[in-house]
PDB file of N, CA and C in Angstrom:
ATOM      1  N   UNK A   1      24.653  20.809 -14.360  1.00  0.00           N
ATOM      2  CA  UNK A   1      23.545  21.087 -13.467  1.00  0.00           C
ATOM      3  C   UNK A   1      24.068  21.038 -12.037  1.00  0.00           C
ATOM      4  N   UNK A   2      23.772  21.834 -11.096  1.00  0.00           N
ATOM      5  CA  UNK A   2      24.002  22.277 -10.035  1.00  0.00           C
ATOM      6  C   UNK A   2      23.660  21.104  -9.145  1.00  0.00           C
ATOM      7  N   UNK A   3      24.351  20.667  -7.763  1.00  0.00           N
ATOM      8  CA  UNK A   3      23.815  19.775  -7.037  1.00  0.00           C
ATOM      9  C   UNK A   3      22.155  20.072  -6.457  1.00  0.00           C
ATOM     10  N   UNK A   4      22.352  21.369  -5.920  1.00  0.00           N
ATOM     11  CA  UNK A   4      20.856  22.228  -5.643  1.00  0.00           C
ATOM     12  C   UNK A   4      20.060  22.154  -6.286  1.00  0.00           C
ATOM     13  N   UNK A   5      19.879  22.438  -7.959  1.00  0.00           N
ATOM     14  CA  UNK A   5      19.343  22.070  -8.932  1.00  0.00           C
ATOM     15  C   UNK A   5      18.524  20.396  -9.068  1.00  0.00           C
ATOM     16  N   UNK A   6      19.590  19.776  -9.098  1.00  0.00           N
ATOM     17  CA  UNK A   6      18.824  18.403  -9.038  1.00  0.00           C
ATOM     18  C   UNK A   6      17.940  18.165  -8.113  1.00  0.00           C
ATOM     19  N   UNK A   7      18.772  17.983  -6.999  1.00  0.00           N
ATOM     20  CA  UNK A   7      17.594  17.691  -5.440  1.00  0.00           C
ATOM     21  C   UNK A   7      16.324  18.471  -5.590  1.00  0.00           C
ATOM     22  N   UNK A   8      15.853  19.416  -6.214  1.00  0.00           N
ATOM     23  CA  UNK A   8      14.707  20.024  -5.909  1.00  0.00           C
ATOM     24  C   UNK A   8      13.941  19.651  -7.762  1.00  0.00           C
ATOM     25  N   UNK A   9      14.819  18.822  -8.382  1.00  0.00           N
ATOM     26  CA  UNK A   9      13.842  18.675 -10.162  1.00  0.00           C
ATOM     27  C   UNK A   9      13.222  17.003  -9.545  1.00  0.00           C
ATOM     28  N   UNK A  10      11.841  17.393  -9.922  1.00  0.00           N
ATOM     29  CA  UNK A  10      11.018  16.393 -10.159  1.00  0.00           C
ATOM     30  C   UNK A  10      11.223  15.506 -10.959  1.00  0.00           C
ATOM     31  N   UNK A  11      11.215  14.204 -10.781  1.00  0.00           N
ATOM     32  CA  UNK A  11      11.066  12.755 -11.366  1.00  0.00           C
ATOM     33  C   UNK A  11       9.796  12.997 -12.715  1.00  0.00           C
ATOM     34  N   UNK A  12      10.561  12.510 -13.486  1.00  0.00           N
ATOM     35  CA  UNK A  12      10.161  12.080 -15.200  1.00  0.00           C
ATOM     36  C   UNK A  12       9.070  11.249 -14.768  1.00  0.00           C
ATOM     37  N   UNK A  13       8.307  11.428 -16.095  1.00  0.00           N
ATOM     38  CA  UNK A  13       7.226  10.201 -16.058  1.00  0.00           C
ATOM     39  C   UNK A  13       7.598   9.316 -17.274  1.00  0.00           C
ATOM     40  N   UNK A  14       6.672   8.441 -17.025  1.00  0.00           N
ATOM     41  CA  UNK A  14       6.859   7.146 -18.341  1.00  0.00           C
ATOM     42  C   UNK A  14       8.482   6.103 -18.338  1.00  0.00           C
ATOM     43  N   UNK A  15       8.901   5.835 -18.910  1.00  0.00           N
ATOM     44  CA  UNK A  15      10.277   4.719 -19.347  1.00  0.00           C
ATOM     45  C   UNK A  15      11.219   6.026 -18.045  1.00  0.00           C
ATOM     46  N   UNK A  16      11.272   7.280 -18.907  1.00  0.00           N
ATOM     47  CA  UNK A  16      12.651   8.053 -18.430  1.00  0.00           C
ATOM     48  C   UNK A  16      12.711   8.135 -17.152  1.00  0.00           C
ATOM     49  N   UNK A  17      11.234   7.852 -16.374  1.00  0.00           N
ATOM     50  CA  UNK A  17      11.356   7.973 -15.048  1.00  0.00           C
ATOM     51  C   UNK A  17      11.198   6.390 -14.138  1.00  0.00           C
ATOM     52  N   UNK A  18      11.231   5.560 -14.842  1.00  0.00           N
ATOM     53  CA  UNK A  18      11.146   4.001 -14.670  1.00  0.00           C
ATOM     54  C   UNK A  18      12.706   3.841 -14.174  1.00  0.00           C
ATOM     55  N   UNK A  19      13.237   4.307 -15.363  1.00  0.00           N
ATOM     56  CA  UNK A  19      14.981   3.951 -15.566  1.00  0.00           C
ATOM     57  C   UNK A  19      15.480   4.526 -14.661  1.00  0.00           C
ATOM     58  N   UNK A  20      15.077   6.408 -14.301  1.00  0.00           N
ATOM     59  CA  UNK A  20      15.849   6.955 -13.410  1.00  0.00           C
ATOM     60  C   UNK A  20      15.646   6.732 -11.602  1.00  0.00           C
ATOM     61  N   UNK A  21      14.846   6.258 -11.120  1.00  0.00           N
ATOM     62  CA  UNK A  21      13.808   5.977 -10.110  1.00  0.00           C
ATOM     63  C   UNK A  21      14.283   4.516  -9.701  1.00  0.00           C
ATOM     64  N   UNK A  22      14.073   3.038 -10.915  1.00  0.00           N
ATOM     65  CA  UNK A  22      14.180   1.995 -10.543  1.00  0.00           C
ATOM     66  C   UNK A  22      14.592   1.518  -9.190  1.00  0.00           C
ATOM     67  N   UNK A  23      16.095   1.591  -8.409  1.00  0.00           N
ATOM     68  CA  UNK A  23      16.731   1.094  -7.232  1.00  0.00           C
ATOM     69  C   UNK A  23      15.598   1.138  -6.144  1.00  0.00           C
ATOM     70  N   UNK A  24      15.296   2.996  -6.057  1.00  0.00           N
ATOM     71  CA  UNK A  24      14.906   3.191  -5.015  1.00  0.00           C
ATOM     72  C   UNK A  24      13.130   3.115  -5.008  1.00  0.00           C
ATOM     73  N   UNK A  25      12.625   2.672  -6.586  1.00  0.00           N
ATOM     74  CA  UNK A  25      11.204   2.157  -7.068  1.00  0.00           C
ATOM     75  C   UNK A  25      11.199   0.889  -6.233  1.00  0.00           C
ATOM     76  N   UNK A  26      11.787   0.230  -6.699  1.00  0.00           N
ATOM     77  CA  UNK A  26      12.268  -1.392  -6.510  1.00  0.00           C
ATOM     78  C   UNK A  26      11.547  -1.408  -4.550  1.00  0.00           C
ATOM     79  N   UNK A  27      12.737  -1.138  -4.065  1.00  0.00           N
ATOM     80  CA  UNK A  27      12.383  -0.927  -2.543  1.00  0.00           C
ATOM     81  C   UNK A  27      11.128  -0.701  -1.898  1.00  0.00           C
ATOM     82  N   UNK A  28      10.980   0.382  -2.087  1.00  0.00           N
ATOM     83  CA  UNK A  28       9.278   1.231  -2.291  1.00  0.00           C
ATOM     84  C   UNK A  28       8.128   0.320  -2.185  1.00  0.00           C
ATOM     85  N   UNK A  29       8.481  -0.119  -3.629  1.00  0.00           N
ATOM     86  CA  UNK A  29       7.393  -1.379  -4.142  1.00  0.00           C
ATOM     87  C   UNK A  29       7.507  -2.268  -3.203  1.00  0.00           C
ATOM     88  N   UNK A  30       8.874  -2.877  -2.637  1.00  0.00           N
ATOM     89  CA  UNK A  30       8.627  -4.213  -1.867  1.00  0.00           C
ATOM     90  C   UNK A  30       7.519  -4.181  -0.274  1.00  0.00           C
ATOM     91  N   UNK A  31       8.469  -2.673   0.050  1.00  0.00           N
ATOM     92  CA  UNK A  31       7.449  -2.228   1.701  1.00  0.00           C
ATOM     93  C   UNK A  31       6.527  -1.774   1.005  1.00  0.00           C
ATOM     94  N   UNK A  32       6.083  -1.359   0.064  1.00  0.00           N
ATOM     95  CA  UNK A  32       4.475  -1.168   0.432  1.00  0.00           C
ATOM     96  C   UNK A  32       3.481  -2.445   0.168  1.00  0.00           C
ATOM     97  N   UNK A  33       3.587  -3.470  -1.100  1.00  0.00           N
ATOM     98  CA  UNK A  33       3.753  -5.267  -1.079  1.00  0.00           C
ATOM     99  C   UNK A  33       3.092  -5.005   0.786  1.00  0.00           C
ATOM    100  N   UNK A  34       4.845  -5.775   1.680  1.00  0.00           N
ATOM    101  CA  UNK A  34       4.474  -5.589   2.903  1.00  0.00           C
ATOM    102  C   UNK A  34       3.459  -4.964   3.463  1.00  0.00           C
ATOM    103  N   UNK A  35       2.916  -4.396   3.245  1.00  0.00           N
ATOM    104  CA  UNK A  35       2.027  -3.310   3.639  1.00  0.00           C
ATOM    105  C   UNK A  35       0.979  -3.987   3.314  1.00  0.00           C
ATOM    106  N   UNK A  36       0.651  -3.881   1.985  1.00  0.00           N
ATOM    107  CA  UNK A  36      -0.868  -4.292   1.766  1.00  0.00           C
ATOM    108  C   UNK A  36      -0.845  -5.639   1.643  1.00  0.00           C
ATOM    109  N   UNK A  37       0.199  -6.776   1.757  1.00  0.00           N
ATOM    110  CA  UNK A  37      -0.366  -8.350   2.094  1.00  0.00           C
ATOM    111  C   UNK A  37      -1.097  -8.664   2.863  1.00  0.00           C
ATOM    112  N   UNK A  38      -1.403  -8.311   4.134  1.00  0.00           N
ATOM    113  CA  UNK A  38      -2.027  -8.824   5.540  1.00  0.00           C
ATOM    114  C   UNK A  38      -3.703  -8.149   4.378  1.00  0.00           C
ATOM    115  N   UNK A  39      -4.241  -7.232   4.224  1.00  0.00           N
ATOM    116  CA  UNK A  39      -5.535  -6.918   3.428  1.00  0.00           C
ATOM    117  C   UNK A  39      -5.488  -7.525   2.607  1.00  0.00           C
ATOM    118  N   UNK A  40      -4.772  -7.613   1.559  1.00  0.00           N
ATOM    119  CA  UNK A  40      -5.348  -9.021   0.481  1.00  0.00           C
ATOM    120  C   UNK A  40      -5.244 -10.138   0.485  1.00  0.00           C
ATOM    121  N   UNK A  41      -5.107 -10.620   1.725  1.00  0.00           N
ATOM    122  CA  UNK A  41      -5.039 -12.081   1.900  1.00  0.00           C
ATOM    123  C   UNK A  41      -6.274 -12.027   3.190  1.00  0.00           C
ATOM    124  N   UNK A  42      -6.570 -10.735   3.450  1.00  0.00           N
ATOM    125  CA  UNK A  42      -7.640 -10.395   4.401  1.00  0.00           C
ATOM    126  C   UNK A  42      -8.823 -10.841   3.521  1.00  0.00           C
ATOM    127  N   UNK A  43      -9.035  -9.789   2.122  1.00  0.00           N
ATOM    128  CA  UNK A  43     -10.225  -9.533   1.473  1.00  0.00           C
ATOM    129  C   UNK A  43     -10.352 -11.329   0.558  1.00  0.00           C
ATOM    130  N   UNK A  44      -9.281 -11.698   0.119  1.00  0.00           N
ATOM    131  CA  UNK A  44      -9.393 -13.566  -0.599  1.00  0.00           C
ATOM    132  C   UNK A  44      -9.838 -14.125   0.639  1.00  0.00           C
ATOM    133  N   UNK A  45      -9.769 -13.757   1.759  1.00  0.00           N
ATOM    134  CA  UNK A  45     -10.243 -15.206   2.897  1.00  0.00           C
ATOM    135  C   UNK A  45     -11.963 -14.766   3.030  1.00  0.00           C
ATOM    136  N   UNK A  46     -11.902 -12.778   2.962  1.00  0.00           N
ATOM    137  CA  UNK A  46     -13.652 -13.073   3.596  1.00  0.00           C
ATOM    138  C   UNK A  46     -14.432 -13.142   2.255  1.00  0.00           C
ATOM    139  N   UNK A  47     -13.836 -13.685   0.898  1.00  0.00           N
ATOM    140  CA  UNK A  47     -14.505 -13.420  -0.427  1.00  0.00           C
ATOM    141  C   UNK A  47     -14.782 -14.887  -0.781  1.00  0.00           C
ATOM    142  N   UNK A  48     -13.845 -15.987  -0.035  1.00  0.00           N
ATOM    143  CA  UNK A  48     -13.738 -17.471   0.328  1.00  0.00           C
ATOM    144  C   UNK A  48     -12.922 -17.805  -1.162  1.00  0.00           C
ATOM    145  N   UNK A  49     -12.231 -16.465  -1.726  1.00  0.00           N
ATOM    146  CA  UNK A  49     -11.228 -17.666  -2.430  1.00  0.00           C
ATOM    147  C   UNK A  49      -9.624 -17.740  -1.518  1.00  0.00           C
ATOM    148  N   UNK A  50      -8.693 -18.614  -2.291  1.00  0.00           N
ATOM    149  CA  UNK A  50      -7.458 -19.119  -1.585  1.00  0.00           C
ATOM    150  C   UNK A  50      -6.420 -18.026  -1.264  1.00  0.00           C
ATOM    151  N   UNK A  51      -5.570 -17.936  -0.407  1.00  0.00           N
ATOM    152  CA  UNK A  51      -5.072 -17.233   0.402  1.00  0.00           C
ATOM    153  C   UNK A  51      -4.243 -16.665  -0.918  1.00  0.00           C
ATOM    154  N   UNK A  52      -3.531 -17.106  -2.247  1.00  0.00           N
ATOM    155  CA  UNK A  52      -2.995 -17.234  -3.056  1.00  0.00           C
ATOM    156  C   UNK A  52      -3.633 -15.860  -3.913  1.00  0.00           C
ATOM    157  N   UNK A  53      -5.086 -16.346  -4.614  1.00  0.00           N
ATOM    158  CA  UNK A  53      -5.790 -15.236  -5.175  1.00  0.00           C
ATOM    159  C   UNK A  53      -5.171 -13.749  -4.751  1.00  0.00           C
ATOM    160  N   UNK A  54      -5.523 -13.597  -3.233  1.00  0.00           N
ATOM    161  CA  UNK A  54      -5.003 -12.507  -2.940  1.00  0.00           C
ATOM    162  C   UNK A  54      -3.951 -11.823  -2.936  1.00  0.00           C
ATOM    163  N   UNK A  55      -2.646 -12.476  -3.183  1.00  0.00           N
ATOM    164  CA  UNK A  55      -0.788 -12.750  -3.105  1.00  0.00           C
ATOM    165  C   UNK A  55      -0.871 -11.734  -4.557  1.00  0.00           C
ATOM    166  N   UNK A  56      -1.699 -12.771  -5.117  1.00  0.00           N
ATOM    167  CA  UNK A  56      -2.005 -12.504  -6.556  1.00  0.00           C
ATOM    168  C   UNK A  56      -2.335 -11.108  -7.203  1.00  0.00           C
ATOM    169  N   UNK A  57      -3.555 -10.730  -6.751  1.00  0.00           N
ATOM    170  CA  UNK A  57      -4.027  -9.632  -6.717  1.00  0.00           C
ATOM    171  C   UNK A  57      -3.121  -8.733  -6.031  1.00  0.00           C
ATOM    172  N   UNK A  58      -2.546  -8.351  -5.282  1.00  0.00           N
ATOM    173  CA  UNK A  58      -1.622  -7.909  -4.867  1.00  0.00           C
ATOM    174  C   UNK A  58      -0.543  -7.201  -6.026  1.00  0.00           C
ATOM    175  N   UNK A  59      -0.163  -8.229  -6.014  1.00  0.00           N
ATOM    176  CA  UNK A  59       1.133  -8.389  -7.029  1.00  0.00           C
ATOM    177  C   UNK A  59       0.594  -7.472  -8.162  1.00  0.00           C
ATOM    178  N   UNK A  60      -0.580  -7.958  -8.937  1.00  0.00           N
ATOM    179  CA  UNK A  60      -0.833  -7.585 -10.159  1.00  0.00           C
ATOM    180  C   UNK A  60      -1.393  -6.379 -10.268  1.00  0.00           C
ATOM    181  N   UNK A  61      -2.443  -5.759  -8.970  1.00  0.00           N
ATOM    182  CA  UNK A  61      -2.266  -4.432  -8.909  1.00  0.00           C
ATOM    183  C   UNK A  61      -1.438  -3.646  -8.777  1.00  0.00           C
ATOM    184  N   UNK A  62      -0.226  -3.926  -7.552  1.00  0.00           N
ATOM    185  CA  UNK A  62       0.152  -2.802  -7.916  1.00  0.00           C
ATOM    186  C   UNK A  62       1.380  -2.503  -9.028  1.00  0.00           C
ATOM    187  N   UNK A  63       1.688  -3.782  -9.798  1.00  0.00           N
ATOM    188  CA  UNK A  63       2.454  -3.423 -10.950  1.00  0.00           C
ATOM    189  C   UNK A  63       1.584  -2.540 -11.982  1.00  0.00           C
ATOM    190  N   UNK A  64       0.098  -2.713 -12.189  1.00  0.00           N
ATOM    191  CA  UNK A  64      -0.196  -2.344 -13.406  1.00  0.00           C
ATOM    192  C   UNK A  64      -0.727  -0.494 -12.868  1.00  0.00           C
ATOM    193  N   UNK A  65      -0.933  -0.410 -11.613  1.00  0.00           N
ATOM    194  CA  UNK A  65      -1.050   0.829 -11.055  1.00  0.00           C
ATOM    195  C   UNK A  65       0.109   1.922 -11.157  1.00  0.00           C
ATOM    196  N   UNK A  66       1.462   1.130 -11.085  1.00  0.00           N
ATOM    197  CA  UNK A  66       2.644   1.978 -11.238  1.00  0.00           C
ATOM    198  C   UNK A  66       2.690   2.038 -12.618  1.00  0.00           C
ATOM    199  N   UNK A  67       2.752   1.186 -13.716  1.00  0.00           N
ATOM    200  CA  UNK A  67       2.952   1.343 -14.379  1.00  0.00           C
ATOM    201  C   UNK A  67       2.032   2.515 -15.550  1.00  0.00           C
ATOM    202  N   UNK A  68       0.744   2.196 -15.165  1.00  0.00           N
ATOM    203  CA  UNK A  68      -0.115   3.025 -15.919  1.00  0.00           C
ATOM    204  C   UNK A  68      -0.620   4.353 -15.097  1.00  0.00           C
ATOM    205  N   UNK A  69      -0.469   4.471 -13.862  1.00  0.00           N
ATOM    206  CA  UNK A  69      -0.859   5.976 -13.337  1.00  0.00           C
ATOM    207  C   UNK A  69      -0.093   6.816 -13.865  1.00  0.00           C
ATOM    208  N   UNK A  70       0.838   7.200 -14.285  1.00  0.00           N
ATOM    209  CA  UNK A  70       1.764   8.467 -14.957  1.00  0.00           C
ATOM    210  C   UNK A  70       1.567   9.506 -13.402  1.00  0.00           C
ATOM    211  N   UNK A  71       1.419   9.380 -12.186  1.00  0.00           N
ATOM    212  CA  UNK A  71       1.351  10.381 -11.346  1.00  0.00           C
ATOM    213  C   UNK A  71       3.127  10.291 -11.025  1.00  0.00           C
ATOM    214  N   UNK A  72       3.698  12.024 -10.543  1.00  0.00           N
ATOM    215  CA  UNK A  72       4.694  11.660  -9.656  1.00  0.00           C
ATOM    216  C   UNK A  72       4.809  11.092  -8.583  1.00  0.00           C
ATOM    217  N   UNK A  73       3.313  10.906  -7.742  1.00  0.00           N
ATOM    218  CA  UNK A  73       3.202  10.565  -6.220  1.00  0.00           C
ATOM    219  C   UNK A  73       3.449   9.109  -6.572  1.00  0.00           C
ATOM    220  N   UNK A  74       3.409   8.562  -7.307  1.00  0.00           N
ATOM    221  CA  UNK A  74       3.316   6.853  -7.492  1.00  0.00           C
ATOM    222  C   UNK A  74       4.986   6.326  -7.359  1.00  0.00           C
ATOM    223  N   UNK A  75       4.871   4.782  -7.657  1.00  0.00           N
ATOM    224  CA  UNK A  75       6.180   4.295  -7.638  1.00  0.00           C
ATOM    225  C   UNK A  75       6.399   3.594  -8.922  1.00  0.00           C
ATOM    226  N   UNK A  76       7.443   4.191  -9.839  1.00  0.00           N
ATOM    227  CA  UNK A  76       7.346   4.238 -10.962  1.00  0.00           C
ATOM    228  C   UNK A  76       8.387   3.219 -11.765  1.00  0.00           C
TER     229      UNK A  76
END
């Protein structure tokens, strides 16, 4: 397969695109984390549970969002 070829083929979905993606998934995932901590530790303080809940929620959305959206736009 051509170098040209690759750069322009779209990312797999499911495991094949977990495996091929991972490094630069990995990253992704951490700045966007960054991103949405300051709001869920926003929405646990004005909901009056612990700053934690929200860490929480965090975390657990957006693993189960990557994992189960099957979109290419996601982080997989």
């Amino acid at each position: 397969m051509s170098a040209h070829h690759k750069k322009n083929q779209l990312p797999q979905d499911g495991i094949a695109g977990l495996k091929e993606n991972f490094s630069a998934d990995a990253v992704s995932g951490f700045i966007v984390f960054l991103l949405a901590l300051p709001l869920s530790l926003g929405i646990a303080k004005a909901s009056e549970f612990p700053p934690l809940m929200g860490l929480l929620t965090a975390i657990i959305g957006g693993m189960l969002v990557s994992l189960i959206a099957g979109s290419r736009l996601t982080i997989k």
